[in-house]
Protein backbone atom coordinates (compact mmCIF):
# COMPACT_ATOMS: atom_id res chain seq x y z
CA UNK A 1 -25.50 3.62 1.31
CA UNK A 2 -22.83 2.40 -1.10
CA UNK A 3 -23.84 0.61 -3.97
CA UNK A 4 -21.50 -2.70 -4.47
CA UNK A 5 -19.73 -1.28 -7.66
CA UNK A 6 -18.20 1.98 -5.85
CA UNK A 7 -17.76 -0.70 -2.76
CA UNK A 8 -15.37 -3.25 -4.94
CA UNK A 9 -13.73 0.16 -6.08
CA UNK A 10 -13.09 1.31 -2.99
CA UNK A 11 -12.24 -1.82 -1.41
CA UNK A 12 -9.90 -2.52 -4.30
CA UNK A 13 -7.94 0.81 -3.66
CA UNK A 14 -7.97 0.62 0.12
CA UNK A 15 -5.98 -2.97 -0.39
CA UNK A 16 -3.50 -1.23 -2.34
CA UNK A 17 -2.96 1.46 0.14
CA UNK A 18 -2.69 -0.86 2.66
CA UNK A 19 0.46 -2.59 0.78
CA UNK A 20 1.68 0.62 0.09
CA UNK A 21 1.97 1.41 3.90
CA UNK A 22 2.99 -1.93 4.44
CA UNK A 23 5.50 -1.12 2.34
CA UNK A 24 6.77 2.43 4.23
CA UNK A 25 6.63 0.36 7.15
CA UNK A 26 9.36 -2.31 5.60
CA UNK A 27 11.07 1.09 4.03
CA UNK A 28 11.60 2.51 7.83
CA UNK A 29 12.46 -0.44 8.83
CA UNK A 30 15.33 -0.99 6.39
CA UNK A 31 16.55 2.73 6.96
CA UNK A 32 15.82 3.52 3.47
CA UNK A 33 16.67 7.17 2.02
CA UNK A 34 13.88 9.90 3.39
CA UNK A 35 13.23 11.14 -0.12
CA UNK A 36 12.07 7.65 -0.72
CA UNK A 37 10.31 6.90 2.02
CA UNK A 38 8.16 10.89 1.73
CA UNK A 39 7.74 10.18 -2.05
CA UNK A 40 5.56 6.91 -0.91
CA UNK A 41 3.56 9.19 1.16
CA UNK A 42 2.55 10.98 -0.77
CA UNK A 43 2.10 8.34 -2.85
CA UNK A 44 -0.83 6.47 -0.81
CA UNK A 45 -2.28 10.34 0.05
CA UNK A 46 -2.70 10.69 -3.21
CA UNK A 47 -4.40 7.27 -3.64
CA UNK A 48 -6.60 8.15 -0.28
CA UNK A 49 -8.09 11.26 -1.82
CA UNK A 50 -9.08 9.29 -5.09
CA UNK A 51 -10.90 7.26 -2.40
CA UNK A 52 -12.10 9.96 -0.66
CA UNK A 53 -13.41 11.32 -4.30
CA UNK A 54 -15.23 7.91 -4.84
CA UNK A 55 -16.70 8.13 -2.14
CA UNK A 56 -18.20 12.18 -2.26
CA UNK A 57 -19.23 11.38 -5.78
CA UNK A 58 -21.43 8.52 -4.67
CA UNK A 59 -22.61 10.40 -1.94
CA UNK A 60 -23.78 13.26 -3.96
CA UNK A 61 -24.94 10.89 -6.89
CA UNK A 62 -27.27 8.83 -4.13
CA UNK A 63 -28.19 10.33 -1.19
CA UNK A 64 -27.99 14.16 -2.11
CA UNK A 65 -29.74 14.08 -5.00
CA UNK A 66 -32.13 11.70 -3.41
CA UNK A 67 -33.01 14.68 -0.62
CA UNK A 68 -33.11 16.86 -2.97
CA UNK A 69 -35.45 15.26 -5.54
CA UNK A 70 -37.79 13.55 -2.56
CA UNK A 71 -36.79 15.00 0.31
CA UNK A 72 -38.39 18.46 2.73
CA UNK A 73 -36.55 21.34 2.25
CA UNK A 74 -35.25 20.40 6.33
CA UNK A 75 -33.50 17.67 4.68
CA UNK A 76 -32.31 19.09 1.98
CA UNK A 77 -31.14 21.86 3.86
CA UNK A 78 -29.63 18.71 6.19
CA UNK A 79 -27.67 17.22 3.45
CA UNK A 80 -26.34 21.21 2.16
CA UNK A 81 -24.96 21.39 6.15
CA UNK A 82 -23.83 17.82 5.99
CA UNK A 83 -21.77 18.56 2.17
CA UNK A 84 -20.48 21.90 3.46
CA UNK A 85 -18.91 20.04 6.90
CA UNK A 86 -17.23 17.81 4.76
CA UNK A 87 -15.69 20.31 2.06
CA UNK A 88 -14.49 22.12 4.83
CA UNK A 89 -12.53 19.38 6.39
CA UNK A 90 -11.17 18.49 3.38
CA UNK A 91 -10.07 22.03 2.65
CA UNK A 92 -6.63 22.29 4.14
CA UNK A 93 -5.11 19.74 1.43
């Protein structure tokens, strides 16, 4: 579960993502140079991962260390499988 300080983090940075793709949207729209328009991208990827880091830090912080100070080792080993799937899909960036 997210605690309500990384929430009003993350909901914080999600709003400015969204204007910043609100923006690309009015920079497509208006034809603007494709330099610009791939230097905004990666602007708001960049501001996704620190989302996406948020969020893997409050996971381990909570409910990994939670398993592994509490939990069986089946959940333990559950939360290991679960932390490994997500590293991996994250991998290719």
């Amino acid at each position: 579960m997210i605690d309500g300080t990384t929430k009003t983090k993350a909901r914080g940075r999600l709003r400015r993502i969204e204007g910043q793709v609100q923006g690309l949207q009015r920079m497509i729209a208006a034809d603007a140079y494709c330099v610009d328009v791939l230097l905004q991208i990666s602007a708001v990827q960049g501001a996704l991962e620190q989302v996406q880091k948020l969020l893997v830090g409050r996971h381990i912080e909570s409910c990994v260390a939670d398993a592994f100070r509490s939990g069986s080792k089946g959940e333990r080993q559950r939360k290991m499988d679960e932390l490994l799937d997500v590293f991996s899909r994250f991998g290719g960036k």
